[in-house]
N, C-alpha and C. Protein backbone atom coordinates (compact mmCIF):
# COMPACT_ATOMS: atom_id res chain seq x y z
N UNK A 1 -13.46 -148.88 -10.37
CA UNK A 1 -12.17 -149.52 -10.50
C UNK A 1 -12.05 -150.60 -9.44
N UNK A 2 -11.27 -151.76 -9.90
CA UNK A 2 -11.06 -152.78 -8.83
C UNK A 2 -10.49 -152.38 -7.74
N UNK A 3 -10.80 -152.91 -6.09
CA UNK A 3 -10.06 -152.41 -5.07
C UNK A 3 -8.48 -152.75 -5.00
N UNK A 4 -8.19 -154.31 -5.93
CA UNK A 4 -6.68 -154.06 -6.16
C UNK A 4 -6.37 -154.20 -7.55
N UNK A 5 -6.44 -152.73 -7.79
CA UNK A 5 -6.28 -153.16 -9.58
C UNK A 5 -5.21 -154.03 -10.12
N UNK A 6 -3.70 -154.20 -9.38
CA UNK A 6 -2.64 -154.56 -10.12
C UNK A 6 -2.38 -155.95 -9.71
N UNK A 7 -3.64 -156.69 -9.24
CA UNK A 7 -3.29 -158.30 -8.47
C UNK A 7 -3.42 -159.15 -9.64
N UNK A 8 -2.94 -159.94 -9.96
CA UNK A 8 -3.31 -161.17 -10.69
C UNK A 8 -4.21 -161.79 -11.06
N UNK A 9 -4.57 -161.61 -12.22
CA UNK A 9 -6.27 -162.29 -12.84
C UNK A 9 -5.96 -163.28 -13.63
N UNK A 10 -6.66 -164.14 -12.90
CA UNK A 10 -6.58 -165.54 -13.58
C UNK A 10 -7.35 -165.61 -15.14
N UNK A 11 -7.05 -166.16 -15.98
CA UNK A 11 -7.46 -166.06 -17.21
C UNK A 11 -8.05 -167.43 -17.71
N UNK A 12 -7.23 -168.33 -17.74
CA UNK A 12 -7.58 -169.81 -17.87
C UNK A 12 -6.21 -171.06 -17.77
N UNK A 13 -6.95 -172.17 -18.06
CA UNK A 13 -5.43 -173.19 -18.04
C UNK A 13 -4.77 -173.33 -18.81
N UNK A 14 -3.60 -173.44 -19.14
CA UNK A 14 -2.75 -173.63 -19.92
C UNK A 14 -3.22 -173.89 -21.38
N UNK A 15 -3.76 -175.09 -21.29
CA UNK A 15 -3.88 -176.08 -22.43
C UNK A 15 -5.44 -175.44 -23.34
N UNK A 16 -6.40 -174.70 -22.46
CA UNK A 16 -7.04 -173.49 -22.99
C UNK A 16 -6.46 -173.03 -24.60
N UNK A 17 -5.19 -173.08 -23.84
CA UNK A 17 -4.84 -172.18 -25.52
C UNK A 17 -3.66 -173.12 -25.89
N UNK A 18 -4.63 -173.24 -27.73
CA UNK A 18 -3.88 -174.22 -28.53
C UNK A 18 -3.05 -173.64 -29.31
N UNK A 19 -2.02 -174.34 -29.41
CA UNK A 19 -0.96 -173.38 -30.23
C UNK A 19 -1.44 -172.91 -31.86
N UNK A 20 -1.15 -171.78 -31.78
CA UNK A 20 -1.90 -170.92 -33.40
C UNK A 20 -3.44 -171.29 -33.32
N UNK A 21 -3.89 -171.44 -32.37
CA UNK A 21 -5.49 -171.98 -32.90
C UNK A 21 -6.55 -170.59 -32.44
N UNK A 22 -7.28 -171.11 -31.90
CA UNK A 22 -8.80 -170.32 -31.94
C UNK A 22 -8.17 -169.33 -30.60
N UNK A 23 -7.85 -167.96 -30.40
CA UNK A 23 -8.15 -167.35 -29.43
C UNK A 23 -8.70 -167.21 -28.26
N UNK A 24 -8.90 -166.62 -27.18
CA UNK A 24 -9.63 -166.64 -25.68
C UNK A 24 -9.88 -165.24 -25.71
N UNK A 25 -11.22 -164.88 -26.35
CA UNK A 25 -11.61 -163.21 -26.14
C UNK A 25 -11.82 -163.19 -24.78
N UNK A 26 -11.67 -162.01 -23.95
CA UNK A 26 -12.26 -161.47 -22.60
C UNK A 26 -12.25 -160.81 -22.35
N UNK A 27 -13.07 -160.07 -21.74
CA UNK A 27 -14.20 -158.67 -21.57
C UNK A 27 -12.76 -157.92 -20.19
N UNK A 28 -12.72 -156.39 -20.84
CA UNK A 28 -11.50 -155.72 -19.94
C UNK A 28 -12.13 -154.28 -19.45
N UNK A 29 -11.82 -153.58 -18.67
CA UNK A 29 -11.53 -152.18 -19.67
C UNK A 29 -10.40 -151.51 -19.90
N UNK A 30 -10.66 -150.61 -20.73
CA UNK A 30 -9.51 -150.03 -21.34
C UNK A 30 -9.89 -148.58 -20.80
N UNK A 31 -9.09 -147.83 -20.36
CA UNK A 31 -9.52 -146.33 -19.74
C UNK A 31 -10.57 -145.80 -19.15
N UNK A 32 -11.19 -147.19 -18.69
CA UNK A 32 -12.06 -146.79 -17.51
C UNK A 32 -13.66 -147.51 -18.52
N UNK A 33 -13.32 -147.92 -19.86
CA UNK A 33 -14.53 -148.16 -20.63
C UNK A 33 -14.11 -149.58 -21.13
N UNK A 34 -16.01 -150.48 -21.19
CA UNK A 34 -15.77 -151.55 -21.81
C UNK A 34 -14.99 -151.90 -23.19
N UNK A 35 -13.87 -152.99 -22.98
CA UNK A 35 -13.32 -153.05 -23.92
C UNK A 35 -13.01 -154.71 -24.12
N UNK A 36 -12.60 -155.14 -24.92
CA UNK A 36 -12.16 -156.69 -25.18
C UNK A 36 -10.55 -156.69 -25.40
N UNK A 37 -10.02 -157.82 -24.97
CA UNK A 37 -8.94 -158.81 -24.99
C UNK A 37 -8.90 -159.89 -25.51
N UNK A 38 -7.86 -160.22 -25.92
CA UNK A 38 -7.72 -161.74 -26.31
C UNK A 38 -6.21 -161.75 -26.09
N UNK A 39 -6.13 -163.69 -25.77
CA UNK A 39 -4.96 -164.57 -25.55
C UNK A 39 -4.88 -165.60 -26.33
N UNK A 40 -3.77 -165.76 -26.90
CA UNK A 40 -3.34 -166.96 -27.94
C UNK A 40 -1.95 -167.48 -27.36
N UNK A 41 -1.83 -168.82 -28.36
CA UNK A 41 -0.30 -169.43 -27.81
C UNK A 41 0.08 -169.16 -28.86
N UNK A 42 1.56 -168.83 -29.38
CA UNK A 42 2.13 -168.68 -30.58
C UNK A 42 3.57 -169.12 -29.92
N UNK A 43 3.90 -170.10 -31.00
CA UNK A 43 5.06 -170.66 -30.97
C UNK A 43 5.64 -170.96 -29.55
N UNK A 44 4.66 -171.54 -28.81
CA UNK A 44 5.15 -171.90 -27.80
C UNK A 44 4.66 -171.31 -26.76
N UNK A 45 4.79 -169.61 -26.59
CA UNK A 45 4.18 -169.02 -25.74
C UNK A 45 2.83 -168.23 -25.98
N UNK A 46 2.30 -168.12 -24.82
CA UNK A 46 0.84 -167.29 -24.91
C UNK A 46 0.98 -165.77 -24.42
N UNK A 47 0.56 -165.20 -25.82
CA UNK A 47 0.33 -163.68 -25.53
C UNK A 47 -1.03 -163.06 -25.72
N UNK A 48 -0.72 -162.03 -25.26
CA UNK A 48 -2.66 -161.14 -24.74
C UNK A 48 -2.28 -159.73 -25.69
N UNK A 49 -3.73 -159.58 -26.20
CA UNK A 49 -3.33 -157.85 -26.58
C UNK A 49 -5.04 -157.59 -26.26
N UNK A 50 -5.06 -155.85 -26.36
CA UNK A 50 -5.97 -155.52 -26.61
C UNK A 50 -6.83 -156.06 -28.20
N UNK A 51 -7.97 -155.99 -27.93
CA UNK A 51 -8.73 -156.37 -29.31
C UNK A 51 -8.95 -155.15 -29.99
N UNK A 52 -8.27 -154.61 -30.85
CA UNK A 52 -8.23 -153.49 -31.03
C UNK A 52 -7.07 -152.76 -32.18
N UNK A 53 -7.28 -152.49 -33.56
CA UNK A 53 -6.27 -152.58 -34.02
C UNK A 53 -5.41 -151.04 -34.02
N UNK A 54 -4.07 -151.00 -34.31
CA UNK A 54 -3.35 -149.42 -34.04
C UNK A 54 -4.02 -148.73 -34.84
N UNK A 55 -4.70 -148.92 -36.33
CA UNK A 55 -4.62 -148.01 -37.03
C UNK A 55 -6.19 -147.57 -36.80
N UNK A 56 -7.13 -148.13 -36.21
CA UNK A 56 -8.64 -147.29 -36.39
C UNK A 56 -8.85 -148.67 -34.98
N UNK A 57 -9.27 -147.49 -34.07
CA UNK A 57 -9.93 -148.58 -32.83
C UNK A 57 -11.20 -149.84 -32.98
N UNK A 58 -11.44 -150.85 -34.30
CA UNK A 58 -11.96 -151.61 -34.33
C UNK A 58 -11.40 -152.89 -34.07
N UNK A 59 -12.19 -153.67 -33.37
CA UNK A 59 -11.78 -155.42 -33.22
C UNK A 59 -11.78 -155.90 -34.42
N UNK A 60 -10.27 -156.60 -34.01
CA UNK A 60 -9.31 -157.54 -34.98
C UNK A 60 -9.98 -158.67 -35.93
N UNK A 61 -10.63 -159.74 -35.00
CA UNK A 61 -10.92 -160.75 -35.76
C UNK A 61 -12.16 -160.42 -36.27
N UNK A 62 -11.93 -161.57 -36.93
CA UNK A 62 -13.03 -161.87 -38.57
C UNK A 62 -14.07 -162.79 -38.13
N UNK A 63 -14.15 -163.56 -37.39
CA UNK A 63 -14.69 -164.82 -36.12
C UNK A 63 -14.57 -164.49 -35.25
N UNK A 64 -15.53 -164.76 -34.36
CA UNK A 64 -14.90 -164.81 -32.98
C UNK A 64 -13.99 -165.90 -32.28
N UNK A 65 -12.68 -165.16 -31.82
CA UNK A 65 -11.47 -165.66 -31.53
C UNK A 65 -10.32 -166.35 -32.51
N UNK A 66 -11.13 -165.66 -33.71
CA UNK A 66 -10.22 -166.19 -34.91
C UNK A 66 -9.30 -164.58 -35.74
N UNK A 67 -8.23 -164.48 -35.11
CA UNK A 67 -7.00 -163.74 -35.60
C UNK A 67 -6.31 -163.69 -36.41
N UNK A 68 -5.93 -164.85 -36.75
CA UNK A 68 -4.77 -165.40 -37.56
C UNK A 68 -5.00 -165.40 -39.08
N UNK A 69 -4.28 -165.15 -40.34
CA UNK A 69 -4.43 -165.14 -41.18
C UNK A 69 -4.52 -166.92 -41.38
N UNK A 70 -4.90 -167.10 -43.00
CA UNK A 70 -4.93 -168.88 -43.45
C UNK A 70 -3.92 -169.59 -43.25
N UNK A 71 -2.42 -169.01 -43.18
CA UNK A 71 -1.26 -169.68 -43.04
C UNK A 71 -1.17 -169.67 -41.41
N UNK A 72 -1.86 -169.19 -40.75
CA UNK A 72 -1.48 -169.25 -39.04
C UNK A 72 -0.43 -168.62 -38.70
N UNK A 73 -0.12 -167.49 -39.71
CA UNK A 73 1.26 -166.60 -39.48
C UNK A 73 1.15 -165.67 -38.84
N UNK A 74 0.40 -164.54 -39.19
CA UNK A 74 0.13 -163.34 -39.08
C UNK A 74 -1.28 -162.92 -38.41
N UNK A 75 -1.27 -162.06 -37.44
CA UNK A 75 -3.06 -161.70 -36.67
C UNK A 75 -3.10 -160.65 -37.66
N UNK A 76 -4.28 -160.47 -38.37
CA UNK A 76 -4.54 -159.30 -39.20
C UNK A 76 -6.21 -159.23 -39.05
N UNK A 77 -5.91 -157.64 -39.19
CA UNK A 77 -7.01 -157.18 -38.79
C UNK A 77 -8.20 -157.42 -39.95
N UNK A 78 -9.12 -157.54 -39.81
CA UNK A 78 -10.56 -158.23 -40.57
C UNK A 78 -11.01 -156.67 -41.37
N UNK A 79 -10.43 -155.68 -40.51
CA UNK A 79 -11.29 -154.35 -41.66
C UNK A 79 -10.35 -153.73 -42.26
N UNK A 80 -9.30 -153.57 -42.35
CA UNK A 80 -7.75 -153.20 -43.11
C UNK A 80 -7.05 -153.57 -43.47
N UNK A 81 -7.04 -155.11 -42.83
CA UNK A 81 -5.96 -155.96 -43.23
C UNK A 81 -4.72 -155.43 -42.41
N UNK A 82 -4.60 -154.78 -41.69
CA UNK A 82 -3.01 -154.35 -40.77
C UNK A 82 -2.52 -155.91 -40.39
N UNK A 83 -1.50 -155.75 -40.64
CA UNK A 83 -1.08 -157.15 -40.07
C UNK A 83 0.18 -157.34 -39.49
N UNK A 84 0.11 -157.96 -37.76
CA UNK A 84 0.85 -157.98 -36.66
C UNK A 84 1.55 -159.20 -36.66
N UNK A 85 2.98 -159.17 -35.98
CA UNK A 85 3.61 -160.12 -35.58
C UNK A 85 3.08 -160.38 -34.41
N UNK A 86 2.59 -161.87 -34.50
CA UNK A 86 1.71 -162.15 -32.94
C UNK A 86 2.76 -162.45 -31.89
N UNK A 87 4.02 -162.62 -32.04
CA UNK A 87 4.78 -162.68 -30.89
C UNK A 87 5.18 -161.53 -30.12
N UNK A 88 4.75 -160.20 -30.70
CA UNK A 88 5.36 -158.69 -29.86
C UNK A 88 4.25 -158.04 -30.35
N UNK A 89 3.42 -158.22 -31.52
CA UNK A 89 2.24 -156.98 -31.82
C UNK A 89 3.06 -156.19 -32.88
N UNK A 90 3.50 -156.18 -33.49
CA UNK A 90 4.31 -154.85 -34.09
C UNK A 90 3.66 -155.14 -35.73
N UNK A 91 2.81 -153.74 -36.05
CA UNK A 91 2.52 -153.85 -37.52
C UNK A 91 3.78 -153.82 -38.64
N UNK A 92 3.42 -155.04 -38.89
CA UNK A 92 4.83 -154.88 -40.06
C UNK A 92 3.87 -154.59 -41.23
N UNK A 93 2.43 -154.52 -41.46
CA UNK A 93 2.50 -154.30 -43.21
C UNK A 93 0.88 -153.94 -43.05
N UNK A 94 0.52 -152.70 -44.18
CA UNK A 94 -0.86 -152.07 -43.93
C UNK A 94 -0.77 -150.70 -43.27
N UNK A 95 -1.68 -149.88 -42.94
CA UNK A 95 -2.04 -148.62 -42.65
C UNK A 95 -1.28 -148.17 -41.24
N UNK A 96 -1.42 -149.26 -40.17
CA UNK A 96 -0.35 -148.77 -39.40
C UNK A 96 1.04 -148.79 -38.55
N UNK A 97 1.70 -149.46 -40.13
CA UNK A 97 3.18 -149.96 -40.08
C UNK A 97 4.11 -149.07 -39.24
N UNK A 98 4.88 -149.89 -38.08
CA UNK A 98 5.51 -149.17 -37.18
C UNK A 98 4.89 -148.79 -35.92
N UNK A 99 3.53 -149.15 -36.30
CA UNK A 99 2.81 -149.11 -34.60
C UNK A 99 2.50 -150.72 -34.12
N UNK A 100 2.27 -150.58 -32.61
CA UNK A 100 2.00 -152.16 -32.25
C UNK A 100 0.76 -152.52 -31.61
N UNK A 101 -0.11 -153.37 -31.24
CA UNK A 101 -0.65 -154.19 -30.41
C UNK A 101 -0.08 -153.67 -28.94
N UNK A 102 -1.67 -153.06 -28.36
CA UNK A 102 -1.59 -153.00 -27.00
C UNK A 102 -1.75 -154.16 -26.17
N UNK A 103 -0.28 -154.55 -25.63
CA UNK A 103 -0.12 -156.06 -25.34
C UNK A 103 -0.39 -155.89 -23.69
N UNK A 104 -0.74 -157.18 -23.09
CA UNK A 104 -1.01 -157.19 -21.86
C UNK A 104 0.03 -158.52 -21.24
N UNK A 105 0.54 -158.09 -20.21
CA UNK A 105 1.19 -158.82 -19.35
C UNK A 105 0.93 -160.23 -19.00
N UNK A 106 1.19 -161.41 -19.39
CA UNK A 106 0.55 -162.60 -18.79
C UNK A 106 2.01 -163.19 -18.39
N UNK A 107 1.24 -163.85 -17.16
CA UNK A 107 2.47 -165.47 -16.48
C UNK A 107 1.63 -166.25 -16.76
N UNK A 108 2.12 -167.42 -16.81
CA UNK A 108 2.11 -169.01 -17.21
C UNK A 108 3.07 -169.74 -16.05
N UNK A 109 2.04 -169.95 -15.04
CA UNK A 109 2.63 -170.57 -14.25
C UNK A 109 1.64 -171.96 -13.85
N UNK A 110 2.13 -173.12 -13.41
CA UNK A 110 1.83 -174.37 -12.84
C UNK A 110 0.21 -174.90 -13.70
N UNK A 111 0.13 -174.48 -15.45
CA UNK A 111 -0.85 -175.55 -16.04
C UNK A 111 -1.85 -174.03 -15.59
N UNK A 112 -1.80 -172.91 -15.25
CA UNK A 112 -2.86 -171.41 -15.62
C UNK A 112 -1.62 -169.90 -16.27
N UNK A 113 -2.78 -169.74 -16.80
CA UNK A 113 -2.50 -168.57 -17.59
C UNK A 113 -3.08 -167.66 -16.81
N UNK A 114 -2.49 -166.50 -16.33
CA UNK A 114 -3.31 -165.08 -15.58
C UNK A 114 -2.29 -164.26 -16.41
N UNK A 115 -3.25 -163.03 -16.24
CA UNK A 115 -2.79 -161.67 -16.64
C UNK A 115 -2.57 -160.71 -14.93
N UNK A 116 -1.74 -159.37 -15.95
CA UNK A 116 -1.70 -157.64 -14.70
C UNK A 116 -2.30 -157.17 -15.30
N UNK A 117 -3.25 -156.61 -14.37
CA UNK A 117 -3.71 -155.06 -15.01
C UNK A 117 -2.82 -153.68 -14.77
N UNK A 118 -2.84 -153.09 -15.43
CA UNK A 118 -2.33 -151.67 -15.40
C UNK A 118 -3.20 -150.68 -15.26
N UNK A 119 -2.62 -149.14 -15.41
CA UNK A 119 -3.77 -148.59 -14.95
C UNK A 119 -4.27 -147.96 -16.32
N UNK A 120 -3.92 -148.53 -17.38
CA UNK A 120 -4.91 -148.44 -18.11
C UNK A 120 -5.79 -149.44 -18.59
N UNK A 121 -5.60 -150.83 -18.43
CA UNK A 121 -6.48 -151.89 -18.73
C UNK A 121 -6.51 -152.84 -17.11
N UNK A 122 -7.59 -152.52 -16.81
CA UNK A 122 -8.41 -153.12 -15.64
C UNK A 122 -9.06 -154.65 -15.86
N UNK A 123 -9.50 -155.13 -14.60
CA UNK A 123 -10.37 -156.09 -14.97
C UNK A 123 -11.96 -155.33 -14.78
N UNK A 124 -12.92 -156.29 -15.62
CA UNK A 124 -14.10 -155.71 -15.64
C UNK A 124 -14.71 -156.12 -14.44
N UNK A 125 -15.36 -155.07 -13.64
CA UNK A 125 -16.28 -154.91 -12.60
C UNK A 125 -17.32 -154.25 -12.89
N UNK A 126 -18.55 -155.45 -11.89
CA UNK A 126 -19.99 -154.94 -12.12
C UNK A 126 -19.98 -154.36 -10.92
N UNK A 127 -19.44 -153.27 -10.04
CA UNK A 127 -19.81 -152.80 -8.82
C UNK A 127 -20.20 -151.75 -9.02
């Protein structure tokens, strides 16, 4: 585990992430095991979730860093089709309607994007 797990991890710059466009996968863990993330801008703001959908623990996209359904509406998952409101995560339609996207904390401050870790999603360390 990191020596300060809950400090501020820089993620990338702002402009990194295009609004509704291609994702920013990045390597996390999740309960102590390798796991993936991703960050998008949607409607203005940029949100993070686990890569990982509620209803069966497989990664979301269909591409890499590609989430979004053809209309740029909806992140849906590539093996069920569950499909999330990318502004909060919340399955509105598919297998696990009423559950959400394990979302991760980001600020947007001065032109960078960083995330918190919690103590269940860390940053990844090779120590």
């Amino acid at each position: 585990m990191n020596a300060a797990p809950f400090v501020q991890q820089p993620l990338c710059a702002s402009d990194a992430l295009v609004e509704r466009g291609t994702a920013l996968v990045f390597d996390v863990t999740l309960w102590g095991q390798p796991a993936r993330a991703f960050a998008m801008r949607f409607d203005g703001r940029a949100v993070a979730y686990m890569n990982r959908c509620a209803h069966v623990p497989t990664e979301l996209d269909w591409q890499p860093g590609e989430f979004l359904d053809h209309d740029k509406r909806w992140i849906v998952c590539s093996l069920h089709g569950a499909t999330y409101e990318p502004s909060d995560g919340h399955c509105i339609a598919g297998p696990c309607r009423g559950e959400r996207l394990m979302a991760l904390d980001l600020v947007e401050r001065e032109g960078q994007v960083s995330w918190y870790p919690t103590p269940d999603i860390q940053p990844l360390s090779f120590d």
